[in-house]
PDB file of N, CA and C in Angstrom:
ATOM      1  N   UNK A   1     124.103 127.046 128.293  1.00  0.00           N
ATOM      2  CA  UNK A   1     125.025 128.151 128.102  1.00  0.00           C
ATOM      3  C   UNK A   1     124.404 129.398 128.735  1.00  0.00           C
ATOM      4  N   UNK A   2     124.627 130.396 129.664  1.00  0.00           N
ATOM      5  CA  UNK A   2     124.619 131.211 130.245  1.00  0.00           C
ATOM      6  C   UNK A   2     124.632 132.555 129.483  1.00  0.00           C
ATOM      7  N   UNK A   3     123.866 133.538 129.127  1.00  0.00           N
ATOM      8  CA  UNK A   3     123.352 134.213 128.719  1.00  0.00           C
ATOM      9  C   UNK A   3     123.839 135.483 128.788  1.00  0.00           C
ATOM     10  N   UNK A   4     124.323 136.418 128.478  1.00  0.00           N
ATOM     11  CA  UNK A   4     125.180 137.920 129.180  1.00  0.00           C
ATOM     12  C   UNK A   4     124.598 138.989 127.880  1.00  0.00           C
ATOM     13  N   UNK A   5     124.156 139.898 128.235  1.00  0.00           N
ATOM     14  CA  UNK A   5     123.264 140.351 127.341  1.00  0.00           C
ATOM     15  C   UNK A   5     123.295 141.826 127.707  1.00  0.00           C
ATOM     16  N   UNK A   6     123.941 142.865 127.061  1.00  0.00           N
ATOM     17  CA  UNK A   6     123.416 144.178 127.401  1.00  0.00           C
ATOM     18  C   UNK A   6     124.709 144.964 128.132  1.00  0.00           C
ATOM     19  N   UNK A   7     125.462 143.923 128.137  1.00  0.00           N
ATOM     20  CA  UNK A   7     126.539 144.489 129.546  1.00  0.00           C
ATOM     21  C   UNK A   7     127.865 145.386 128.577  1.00  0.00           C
ATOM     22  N   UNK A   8     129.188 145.967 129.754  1.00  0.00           N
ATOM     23  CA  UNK A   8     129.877 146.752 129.808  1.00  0.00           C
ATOM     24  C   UNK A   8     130.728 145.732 130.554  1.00  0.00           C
ATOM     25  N   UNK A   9     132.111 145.000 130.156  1.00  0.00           N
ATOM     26  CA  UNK A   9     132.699 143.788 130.346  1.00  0.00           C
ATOM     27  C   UNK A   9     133.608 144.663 130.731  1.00  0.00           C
ATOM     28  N   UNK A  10     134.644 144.536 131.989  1.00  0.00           N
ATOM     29  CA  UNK A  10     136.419 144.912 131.936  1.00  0.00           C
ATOM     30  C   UNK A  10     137.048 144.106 132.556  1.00  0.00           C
ATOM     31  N   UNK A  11     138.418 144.125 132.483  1.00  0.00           N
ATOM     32  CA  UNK A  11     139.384 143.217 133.423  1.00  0.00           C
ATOM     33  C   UNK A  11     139.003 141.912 133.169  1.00  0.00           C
ATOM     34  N   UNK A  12     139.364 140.741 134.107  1.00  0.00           N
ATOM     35  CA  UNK A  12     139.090 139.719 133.457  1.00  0.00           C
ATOM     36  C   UNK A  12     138.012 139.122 133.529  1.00  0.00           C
ATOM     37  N   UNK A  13     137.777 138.292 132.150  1.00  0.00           N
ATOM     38  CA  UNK A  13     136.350 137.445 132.201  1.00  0.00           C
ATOM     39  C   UNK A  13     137.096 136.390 131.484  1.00  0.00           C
ATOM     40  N   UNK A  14     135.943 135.676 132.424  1.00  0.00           N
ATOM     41  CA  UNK A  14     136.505 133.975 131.924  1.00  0.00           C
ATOM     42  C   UNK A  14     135.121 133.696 130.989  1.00  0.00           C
ATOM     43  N   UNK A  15     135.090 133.128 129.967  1.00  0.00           N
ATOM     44  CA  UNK A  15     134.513 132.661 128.769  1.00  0.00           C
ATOM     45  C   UNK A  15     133.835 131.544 128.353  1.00  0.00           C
ATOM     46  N   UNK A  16     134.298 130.882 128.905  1.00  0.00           N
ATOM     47  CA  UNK A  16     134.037 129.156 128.946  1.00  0.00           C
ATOM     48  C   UNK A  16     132.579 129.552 128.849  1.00  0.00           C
ATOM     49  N   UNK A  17     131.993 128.794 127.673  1.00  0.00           N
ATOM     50  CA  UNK A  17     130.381 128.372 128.292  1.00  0.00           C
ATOM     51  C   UNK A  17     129.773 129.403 128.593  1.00  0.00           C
ATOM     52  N   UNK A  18     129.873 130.590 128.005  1.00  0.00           N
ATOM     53  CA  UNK A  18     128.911 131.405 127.862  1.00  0.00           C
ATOM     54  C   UNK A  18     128.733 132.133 126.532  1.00  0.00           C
ATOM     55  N   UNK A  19     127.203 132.985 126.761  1.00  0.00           N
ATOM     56  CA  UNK A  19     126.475 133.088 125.419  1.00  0.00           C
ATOM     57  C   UNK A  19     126.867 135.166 125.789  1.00  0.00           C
ATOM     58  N   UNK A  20     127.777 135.908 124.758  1.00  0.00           N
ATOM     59  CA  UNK A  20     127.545 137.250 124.963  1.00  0.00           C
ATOM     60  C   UNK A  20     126.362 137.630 123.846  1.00  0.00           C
ATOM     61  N   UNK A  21     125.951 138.501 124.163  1.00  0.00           N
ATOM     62  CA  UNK A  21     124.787 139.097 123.021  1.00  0.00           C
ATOM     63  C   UNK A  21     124.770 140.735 123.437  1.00  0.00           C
ATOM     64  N   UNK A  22     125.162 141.645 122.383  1.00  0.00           N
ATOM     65  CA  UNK A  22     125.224 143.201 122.102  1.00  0.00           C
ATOM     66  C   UNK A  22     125.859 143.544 123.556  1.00  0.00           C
ATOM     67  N   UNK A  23     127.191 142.822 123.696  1.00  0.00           N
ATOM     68  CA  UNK A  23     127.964 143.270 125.107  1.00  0.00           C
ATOM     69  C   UNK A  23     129.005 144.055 124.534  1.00  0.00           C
ATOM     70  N   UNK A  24     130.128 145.036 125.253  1.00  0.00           N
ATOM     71  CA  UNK A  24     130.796 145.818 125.402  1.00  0.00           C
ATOM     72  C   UNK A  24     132.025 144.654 126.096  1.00  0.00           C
ATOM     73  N   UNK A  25     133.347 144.658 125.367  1.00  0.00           N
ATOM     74  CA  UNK A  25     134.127 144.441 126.114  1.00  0.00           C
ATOM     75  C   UNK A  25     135.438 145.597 125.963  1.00  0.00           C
ATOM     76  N   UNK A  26     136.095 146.033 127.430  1.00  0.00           N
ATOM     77  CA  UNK A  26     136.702 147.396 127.423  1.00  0.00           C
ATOM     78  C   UNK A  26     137.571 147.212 128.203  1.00  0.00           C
ATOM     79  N   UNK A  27     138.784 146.880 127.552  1.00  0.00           N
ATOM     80  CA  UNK A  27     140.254 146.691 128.666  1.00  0.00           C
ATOM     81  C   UNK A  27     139.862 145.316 129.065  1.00  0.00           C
ATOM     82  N   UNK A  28     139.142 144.467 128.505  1.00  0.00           N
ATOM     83  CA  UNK A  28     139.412 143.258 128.763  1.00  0.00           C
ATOM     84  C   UNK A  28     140.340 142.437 128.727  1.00  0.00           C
ATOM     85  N   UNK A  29     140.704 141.038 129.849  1.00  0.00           N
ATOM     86  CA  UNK A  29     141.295 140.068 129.317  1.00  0.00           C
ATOM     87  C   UNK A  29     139.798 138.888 129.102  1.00  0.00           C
ATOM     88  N   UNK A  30     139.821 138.292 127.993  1.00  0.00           N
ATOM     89  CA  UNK A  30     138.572 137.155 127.594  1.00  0.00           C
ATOM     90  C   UNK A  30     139.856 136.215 128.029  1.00  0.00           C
ATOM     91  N   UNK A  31     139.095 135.330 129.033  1.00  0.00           N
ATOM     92  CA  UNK A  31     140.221 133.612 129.977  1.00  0.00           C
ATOM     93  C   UNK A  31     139.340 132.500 129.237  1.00  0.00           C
ATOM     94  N   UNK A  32     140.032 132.213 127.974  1.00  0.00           N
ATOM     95  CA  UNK A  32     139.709 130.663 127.990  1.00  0.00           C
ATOM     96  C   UNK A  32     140.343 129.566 128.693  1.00  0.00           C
ATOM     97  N   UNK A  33     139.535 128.799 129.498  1.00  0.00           N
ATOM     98  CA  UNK A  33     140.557 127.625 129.786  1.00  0.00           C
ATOM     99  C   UNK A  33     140.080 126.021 128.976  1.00  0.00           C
ATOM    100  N   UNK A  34     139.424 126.349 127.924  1.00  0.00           N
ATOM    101  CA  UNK A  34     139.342 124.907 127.298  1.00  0.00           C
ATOM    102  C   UNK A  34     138.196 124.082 126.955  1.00  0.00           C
ATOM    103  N   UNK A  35     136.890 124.908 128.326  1.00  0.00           N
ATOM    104  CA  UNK A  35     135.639 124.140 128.191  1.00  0.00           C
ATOM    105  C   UNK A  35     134.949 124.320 126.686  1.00  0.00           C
ATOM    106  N   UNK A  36     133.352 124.957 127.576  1.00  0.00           N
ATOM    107  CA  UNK A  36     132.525 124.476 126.187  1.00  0.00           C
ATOM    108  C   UNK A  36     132.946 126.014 125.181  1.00  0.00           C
ATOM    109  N   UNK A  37     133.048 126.112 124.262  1.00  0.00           N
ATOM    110  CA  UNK A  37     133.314 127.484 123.217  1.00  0.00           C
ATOM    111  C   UNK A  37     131.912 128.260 123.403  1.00  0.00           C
ATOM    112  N   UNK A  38     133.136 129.312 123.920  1.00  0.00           N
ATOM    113  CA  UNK A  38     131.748 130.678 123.843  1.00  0.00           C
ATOM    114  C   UNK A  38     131.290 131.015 122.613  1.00  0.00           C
ATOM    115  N   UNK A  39     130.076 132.288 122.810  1.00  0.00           N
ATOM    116  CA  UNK A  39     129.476 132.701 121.878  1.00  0.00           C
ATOM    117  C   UNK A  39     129.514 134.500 121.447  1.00  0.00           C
ATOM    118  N   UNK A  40     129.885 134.744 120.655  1.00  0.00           N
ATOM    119  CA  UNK A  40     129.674 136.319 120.548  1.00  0.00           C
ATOM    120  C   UNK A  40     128.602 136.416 119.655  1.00  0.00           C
ATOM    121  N   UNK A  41     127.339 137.572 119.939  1.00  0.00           N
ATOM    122  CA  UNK A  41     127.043 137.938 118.863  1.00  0.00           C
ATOM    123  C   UNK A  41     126.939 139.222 119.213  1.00  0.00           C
ATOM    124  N   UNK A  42     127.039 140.396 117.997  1.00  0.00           N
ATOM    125  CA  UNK A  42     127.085 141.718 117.681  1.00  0.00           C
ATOM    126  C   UNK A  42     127.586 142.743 119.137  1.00  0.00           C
ATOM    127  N   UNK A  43     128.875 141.676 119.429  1.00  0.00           N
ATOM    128  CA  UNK A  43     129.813 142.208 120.758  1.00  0.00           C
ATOM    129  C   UNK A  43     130.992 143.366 119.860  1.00  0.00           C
ATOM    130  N   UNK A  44     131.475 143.962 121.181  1.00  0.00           N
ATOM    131  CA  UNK A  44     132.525 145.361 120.291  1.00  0.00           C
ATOM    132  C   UNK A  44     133.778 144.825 121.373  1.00  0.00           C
ATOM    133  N   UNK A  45     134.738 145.212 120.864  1.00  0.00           N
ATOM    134  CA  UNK A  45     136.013 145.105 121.472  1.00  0.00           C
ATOM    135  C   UNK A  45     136.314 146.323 121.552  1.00  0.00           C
ATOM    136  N   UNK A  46     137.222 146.926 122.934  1.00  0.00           N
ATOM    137  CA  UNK A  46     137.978 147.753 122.788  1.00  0.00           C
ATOM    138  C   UNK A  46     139.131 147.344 123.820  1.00  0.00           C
ATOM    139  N   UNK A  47     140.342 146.957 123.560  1.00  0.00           N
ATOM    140  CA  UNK A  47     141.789 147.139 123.969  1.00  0.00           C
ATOM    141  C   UNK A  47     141.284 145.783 124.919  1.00  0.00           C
ATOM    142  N   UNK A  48     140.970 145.241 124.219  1.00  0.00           N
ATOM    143  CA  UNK A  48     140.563 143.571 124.824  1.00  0.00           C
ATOM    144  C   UNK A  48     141.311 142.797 124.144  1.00  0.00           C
ATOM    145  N   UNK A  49     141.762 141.434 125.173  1.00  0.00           N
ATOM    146  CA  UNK A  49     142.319 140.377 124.138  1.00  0.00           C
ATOM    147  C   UNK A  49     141.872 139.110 124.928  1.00  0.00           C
ATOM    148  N   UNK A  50     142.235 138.320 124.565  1.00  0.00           N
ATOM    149  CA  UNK A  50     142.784 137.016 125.170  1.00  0.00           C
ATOM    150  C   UNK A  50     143.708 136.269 125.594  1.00  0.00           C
ATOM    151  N   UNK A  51     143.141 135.566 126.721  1.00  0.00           N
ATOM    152  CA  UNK A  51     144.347 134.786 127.535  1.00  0.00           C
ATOM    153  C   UNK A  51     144.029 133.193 127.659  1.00  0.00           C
ATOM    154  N   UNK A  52     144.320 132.478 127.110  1.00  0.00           N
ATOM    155  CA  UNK A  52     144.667 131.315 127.236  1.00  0.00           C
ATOM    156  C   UNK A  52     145.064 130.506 128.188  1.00  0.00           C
ATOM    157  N   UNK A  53     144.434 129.696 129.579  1.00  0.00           N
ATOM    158  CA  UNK A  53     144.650 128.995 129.868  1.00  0.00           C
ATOM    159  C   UNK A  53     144.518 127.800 130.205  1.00  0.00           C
ATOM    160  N   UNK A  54     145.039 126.838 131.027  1.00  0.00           N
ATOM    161  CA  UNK A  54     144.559 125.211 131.305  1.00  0.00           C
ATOM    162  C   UNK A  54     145.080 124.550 130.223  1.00  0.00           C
ATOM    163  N   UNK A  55     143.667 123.830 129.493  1.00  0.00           N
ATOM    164  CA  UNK A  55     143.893 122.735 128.560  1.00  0.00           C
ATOM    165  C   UNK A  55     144.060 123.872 126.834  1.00  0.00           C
ATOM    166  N   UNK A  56     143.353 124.919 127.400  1.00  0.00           N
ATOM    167  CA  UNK A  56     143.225 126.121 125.941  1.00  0.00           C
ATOM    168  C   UNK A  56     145.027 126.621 125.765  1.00  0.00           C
ATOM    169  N   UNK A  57     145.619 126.798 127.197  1.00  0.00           N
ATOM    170  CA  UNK A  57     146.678 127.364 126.784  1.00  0.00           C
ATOM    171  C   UNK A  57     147.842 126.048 126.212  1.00  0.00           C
ATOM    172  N   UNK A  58     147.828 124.832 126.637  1.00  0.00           N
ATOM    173  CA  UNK A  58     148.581 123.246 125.582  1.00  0.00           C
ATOM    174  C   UNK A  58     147.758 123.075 124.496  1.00  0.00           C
ATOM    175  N   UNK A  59     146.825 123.814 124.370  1.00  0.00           N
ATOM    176  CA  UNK A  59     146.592 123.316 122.787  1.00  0.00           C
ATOM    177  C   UNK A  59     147.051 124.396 121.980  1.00  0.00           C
ATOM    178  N   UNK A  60     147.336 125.769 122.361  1.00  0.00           N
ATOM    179  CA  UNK A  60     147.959 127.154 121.823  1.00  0.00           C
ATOM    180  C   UNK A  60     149.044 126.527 121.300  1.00  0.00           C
ATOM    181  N   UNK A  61     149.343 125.885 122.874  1.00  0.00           N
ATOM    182  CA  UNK A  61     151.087 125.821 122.681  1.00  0.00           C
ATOM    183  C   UNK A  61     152.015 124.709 121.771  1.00  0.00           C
ATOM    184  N   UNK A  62     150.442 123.850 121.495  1.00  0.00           N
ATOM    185  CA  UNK A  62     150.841 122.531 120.391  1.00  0.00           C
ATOM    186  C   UNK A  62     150.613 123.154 119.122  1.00  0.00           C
ATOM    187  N   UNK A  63     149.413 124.784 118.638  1.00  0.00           N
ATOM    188  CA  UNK A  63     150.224 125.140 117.205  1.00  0.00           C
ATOM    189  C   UNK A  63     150.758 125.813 117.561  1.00  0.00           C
ATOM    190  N   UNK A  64     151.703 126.169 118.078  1.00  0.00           N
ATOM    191  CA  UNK A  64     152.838 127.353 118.412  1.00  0.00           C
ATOM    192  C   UNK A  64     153.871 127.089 117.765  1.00  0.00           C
ATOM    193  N   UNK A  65     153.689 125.726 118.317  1.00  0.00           N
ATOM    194  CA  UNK A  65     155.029 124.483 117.859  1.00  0.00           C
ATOM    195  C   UNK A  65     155.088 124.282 116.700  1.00  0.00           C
ATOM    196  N   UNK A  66     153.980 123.724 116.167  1.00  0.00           N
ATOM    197  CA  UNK A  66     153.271 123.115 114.968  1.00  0.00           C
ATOM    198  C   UNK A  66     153.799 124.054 113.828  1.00  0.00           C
ATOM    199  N   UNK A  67     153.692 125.507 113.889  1.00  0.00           N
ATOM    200  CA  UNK A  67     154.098 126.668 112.941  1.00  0.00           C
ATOM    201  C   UNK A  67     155.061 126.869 112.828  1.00  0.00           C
ATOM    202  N   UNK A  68     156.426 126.326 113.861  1.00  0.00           N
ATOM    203  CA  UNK A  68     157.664 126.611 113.478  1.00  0.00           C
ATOM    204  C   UNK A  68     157.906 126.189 111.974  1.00  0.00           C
ATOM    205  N   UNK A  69     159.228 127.364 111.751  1.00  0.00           N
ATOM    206  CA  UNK A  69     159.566 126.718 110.347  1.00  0.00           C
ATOM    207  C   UNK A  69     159.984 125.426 109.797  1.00  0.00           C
ATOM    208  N   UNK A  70     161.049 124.735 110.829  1.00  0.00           N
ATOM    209  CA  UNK A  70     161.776 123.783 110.753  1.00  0.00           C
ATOM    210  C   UNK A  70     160.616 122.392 110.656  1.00  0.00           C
ATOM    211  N   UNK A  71     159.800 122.315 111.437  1.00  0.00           N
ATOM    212  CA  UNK A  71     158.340 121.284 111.504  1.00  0.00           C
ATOM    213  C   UNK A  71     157.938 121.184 110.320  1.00  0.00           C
ATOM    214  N   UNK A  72     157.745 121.670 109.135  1.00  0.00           N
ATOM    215  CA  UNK A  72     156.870 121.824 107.841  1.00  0.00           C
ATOM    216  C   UNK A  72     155.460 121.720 108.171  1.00  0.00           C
ATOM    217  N   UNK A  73     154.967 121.882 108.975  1.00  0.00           N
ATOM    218  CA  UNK A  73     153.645 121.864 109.381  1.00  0.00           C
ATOM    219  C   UNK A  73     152.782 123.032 109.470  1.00  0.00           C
ATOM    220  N   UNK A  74     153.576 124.120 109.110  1.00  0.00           N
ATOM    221  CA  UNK A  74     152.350 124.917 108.517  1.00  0.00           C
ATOM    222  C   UNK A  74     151.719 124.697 107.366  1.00  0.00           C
ATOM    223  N   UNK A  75     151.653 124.159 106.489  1.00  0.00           N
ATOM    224  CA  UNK A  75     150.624 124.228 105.814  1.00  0.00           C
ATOM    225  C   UNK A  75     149.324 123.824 106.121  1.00  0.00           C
ATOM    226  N   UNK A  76     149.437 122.733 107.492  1.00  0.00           N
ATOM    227  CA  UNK A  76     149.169 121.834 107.349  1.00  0.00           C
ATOM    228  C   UNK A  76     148.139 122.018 108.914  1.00  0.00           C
ATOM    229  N   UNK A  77     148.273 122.999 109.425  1.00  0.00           N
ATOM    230  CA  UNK A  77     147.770 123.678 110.583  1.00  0.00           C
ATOM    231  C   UNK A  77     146.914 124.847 110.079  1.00  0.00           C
ATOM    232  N   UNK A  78     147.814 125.679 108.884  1.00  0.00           N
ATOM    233  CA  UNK A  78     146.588 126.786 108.487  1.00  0.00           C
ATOM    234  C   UNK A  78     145.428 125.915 107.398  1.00  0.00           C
ATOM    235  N   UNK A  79     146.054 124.622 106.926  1.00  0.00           N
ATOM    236  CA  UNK A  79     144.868 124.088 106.393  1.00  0.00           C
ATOM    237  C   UNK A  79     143.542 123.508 107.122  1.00  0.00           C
ATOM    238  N   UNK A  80     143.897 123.377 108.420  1.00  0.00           N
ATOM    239  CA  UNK A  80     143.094 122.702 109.600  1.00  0.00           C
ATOM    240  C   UNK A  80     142.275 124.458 109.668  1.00  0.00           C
ATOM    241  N   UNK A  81     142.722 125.468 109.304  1.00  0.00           N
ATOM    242  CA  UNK A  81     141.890 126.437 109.812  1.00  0.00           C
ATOM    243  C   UNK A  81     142.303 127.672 108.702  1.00  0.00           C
ATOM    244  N   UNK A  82     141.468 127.297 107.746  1.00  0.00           N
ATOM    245  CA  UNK A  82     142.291 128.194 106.484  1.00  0.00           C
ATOM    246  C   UNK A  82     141.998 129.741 106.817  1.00  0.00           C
ATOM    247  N   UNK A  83     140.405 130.104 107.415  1.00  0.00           N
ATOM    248  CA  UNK A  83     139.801 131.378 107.796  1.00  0.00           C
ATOM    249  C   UNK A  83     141.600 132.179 108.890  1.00  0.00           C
ATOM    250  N   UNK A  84     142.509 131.343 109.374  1.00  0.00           N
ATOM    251  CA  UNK A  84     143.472 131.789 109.859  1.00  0.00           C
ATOM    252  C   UNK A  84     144.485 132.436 108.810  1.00  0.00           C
ATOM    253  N   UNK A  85     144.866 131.685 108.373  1.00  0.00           N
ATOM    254  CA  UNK A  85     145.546 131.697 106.828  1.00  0.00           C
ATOM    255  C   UNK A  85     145.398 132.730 105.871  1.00  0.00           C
ATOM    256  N   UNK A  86     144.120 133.223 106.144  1.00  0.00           N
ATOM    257  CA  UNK A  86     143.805 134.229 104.728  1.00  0.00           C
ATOM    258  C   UNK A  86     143.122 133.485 103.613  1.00  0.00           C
ATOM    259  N   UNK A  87     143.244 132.355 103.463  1.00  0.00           N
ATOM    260  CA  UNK A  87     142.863 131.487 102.306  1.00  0.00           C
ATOM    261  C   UNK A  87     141.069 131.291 101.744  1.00  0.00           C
TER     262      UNK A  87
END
């Protein structure tokens, strides 16, 4: 895992497989596309988000689905990830 340490992040960064440590992200987009799960530690956000794509953005889009009302499968998706849920 690749190491990023110290920095001032903007625009897009792709995520995959890397390690941030006491980085700045500012007007970011963070690009997952699916690989290995990054790492944050004691990183700051400002007016940053995420973007989802590849295999990251069909698995979004399978609980997207999953949460409709009509499916009954929310419970059953925020139970797969209760820290989502509030629970």
């Amino acid at each position: 895992m690749a190491d990023i340490k110290n920095q001032t992040l903007q625009g897009r960064q792709v995520i995959d497989g890397k390690s941030f440590i006491d980085c700045e992200f500012q007007n970011a987009q963070m690009v997952y596309k699916g690989g290995p799960a990054p790492n944050f530690t004691n990183c700051r956000f400002t007016k940053s988000g995420f973007v989802f794509e590849n295999e990251a953005a069909n698995t979004m889009n399978l609980l997207r689905a999953m949460l409709q009302p009509q499916t009954n499968m929310r419970p059953f998706v925020l139970g797969m990830m209760p820290e989502i849920g509030g629970n």
